[in-house]
Protein backbone atom coordinates (compact mmCIF):
# COMPACT_ATOMS: atom_id res chain seq x y z
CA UNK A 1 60.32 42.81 -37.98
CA UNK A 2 60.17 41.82 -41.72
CA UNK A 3 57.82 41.63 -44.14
CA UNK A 4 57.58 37.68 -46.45
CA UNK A 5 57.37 38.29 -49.84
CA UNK A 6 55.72 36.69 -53.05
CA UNK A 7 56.36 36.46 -56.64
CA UNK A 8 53.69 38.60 -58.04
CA UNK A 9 53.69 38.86 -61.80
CA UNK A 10 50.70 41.92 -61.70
CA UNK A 11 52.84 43.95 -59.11
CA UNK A 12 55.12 46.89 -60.22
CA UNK A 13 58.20 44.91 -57.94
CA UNK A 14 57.14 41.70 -59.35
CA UNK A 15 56.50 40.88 -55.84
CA UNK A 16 53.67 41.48 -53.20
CA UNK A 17 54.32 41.33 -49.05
CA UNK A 18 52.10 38.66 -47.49
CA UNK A 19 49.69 40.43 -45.39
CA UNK A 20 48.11 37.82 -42.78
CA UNK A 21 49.14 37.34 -39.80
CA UNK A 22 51.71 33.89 -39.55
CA UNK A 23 51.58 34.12 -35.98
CA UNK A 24 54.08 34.33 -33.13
CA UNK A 25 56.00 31.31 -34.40
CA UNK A 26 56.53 31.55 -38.08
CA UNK A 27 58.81 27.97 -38.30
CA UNK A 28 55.55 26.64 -39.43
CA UNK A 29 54.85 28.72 -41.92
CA UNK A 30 58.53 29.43 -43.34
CA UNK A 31 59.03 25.13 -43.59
CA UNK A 32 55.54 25.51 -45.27
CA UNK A 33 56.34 28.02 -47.87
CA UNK A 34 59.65 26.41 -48.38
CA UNK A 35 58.03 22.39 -49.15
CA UNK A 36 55.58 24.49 -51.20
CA UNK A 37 58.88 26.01 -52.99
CA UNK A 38 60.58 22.80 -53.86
CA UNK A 39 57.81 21.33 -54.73
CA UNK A 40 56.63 23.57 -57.75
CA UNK A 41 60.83 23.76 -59.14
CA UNK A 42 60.98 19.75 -58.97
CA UNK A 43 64.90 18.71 -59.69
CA UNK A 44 65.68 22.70 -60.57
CA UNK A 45 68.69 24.21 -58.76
CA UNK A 46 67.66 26.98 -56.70
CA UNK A 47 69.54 29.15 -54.08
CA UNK A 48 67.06 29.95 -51.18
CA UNK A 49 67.52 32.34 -47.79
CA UNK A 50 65.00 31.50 -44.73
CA UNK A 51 64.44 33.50 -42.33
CA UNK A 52 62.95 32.43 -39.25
CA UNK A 53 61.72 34.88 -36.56
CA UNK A 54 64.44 36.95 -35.12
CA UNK A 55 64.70 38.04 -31.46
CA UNK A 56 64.04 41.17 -30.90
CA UNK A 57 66.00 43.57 -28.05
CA UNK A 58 64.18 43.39 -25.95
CA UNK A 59 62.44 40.26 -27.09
CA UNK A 60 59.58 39.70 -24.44
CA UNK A 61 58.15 36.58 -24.41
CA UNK A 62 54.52 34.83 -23.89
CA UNK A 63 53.45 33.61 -20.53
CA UNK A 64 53.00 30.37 -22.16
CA UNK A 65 56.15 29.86 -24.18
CA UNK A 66 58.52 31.21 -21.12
CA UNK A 67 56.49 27.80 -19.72
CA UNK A 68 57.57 25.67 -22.36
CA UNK A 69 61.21 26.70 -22.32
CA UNK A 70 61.58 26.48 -18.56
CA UNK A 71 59.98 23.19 -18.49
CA UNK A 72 62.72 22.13 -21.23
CA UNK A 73 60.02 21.73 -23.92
CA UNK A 74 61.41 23.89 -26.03
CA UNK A 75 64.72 24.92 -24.80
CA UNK A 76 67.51 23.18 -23.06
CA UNK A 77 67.17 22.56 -19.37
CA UNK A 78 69.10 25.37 -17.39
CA UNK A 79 68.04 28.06 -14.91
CA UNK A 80 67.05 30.71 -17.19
CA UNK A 81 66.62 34.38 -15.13
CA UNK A 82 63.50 35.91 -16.42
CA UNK A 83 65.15 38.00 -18.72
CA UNK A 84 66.59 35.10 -20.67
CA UNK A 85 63.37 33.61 -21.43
C-alpha cells in the first residue's frame, strides 16, 4: 500500500502522511482531495498524479463488493471465477 501525503509547512519534508483511515475504496476520497486541489490554485497550471487504490497480488476481495461486481454493479457482466473477483 501507499501512504497520501500533505503539504505541511511545520514538517521537516514539508509534507505530513494522512493518517485516517480513507477506507476500502479511496475513489472518494482521491476525487475529494483533488476538487479540493483545484479549487484553492483557481486558473493556475498545475501537473497532478492520482493514484487510486491498486490491486494487490493477491488482492482478496469483500463479500459484499465480489456481490456488486458479479451482479454487474460495478464491473462488466461476465462469469468471473472466484479468483477474479
Amino acid at each position: 500500500c501507499f501512504n497520501y501525503w500533505w503539504k505541511d509547512d511545520n514538517s521537516t519534508h514539508g509534507v505530513s502522511a494522512l493518517d485516517n483511515p480513507v477506507g476500502q475504496d479511496d475513489s472518494e476520497y482521491v476525487t475529494s482531495a483533488f476538487e479540493l486541489y483545484l479549487d484553492s490554485i483557481q486558473n493556475d497550471p498545475f501537473v497532478i498524479q492520482l493514484s487510486f487504490h491498486n490491486c494487490h497480488s493477491p488482492y482478496i476481495g469483500t463479500n459484499s463488493a465480489k456481490q456488486a461486481c458479479a451482479s454487474g454493479q460495478t464491473c462488466k457482466q461476465g462469469n468471473y471465477s472466484d479468483a477474479e473477483l
